[in-house]
C-alpha atoms as a PDB file:
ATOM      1  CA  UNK A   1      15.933  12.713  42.250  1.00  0.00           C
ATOM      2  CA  UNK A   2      12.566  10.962  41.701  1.00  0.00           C
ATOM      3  CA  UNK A   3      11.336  13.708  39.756  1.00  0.00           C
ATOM      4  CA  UNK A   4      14.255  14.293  37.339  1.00  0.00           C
ATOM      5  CA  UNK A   5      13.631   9.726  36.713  1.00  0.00           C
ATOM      6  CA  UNK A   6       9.817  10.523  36.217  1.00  0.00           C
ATOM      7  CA  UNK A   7      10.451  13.807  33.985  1.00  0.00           C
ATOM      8  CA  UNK A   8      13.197  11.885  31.551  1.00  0.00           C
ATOM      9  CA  UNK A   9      10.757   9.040  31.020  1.00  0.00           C
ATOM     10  CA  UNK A  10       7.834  11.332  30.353  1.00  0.00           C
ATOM     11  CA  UNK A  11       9.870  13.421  27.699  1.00  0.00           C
ATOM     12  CA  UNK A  12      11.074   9.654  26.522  1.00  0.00           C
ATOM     13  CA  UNK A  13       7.251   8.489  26.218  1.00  0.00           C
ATOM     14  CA  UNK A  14       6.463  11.524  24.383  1.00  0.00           C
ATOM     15  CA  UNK A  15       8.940  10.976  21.777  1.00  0.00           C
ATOM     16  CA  UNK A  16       7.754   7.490  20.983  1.00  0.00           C
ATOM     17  CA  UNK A  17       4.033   8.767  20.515  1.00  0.00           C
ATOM     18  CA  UNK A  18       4.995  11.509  18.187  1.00  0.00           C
ATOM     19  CA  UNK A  19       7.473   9.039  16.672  1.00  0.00           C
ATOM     20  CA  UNK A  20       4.762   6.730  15.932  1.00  0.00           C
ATOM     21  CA  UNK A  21       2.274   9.400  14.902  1.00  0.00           C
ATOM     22  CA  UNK A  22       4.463  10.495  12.433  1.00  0.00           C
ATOM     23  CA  UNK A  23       5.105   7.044  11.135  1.00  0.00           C
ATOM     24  CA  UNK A  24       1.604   6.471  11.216  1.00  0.00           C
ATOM     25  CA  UNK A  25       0.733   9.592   9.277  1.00  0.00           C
ATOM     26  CA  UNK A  26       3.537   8.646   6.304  1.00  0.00           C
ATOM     27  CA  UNK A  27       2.315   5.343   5.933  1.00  0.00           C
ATOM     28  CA  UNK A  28      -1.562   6.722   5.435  1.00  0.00           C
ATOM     29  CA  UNK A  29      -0.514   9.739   3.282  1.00  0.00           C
ATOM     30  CA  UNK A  30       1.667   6.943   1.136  1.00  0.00           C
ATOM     31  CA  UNK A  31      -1.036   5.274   0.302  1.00  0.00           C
ATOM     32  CA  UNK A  32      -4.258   7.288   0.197  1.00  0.00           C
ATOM     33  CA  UNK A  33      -4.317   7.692  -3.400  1.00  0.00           C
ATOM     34  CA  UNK A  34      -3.154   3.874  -4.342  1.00  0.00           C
ATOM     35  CA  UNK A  35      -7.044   2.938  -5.279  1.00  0.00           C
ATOM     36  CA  UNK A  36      -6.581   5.446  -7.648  1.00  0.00           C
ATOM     37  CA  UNK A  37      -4.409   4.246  -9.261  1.00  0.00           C
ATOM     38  CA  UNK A  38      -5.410   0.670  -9.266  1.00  0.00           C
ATOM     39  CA  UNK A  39      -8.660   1.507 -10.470  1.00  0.00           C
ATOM     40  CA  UNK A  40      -6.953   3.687 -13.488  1.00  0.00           C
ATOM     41  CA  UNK A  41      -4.603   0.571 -14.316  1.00  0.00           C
ATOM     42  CA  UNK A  42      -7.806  -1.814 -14.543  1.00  0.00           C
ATOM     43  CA  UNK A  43      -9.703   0.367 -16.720  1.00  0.00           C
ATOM     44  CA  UNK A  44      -6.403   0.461 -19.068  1.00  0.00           C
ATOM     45  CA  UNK A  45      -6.219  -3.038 -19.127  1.00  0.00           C
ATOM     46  CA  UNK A  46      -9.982  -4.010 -19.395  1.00  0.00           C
ATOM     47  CA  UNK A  47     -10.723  -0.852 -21.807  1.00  0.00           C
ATOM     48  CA  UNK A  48      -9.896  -2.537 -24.971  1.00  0.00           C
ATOM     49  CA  UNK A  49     -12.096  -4.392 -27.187  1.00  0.00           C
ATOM     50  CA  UNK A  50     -10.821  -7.661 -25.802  1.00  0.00           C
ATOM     51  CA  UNK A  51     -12.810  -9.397 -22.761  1.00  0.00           C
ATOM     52  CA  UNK A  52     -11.621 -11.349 -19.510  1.00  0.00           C
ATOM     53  CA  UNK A  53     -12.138 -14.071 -21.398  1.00  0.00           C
ATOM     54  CA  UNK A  54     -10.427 -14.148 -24.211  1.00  0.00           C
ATOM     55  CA  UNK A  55      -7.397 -12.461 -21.890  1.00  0.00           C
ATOM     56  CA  UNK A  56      -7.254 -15.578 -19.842  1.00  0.00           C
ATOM     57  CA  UNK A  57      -8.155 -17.997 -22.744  1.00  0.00           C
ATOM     58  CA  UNK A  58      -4.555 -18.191 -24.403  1.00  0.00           C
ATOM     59  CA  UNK A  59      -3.363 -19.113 -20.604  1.00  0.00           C
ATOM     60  CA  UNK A  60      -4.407 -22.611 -20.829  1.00  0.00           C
ATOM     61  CA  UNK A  61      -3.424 -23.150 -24.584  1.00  0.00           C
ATOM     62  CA  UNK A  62      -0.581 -25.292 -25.570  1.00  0.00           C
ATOM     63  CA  UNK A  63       1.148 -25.460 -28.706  1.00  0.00           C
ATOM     64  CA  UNK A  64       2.793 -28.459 -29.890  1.00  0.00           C
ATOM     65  CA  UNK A  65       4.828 -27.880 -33.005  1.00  0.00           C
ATOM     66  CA  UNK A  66       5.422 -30.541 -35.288  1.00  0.00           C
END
């Protein structure tokens, strides 16, 4: 009877590794090519013939309309 317990909870343990292994491989394969495409997105935004500082210059500005 023992060994029908111990067998169940091996098979049980075994699931939960590959479960997680499999999670574990999704969330890596998900996001392997993210720097990619961060690094492609920065380039589109800092590729034009404005710099960081005149992006971040109008931040600050206020305009008061008469």
């Amino acid at each position: 009877m023992k060994q029908k317990y111990f067998s169940i909870n091996v098979w049980i343990l075994c699931g939960v590794c590959i479960g997680l292994i499999a999670f574990t491989f999704i969330l890596v394969a998900h996001n392997e090519n993210m720097p990619n495409k961060i690094n492609q997105d920065r380039d589109n935004l800092l590729g034009g013939s404005k710099t960081v500082l005149d992006r971040i210059k109008p931040i600050g500005q206020v305009n008061l309309g008469s």
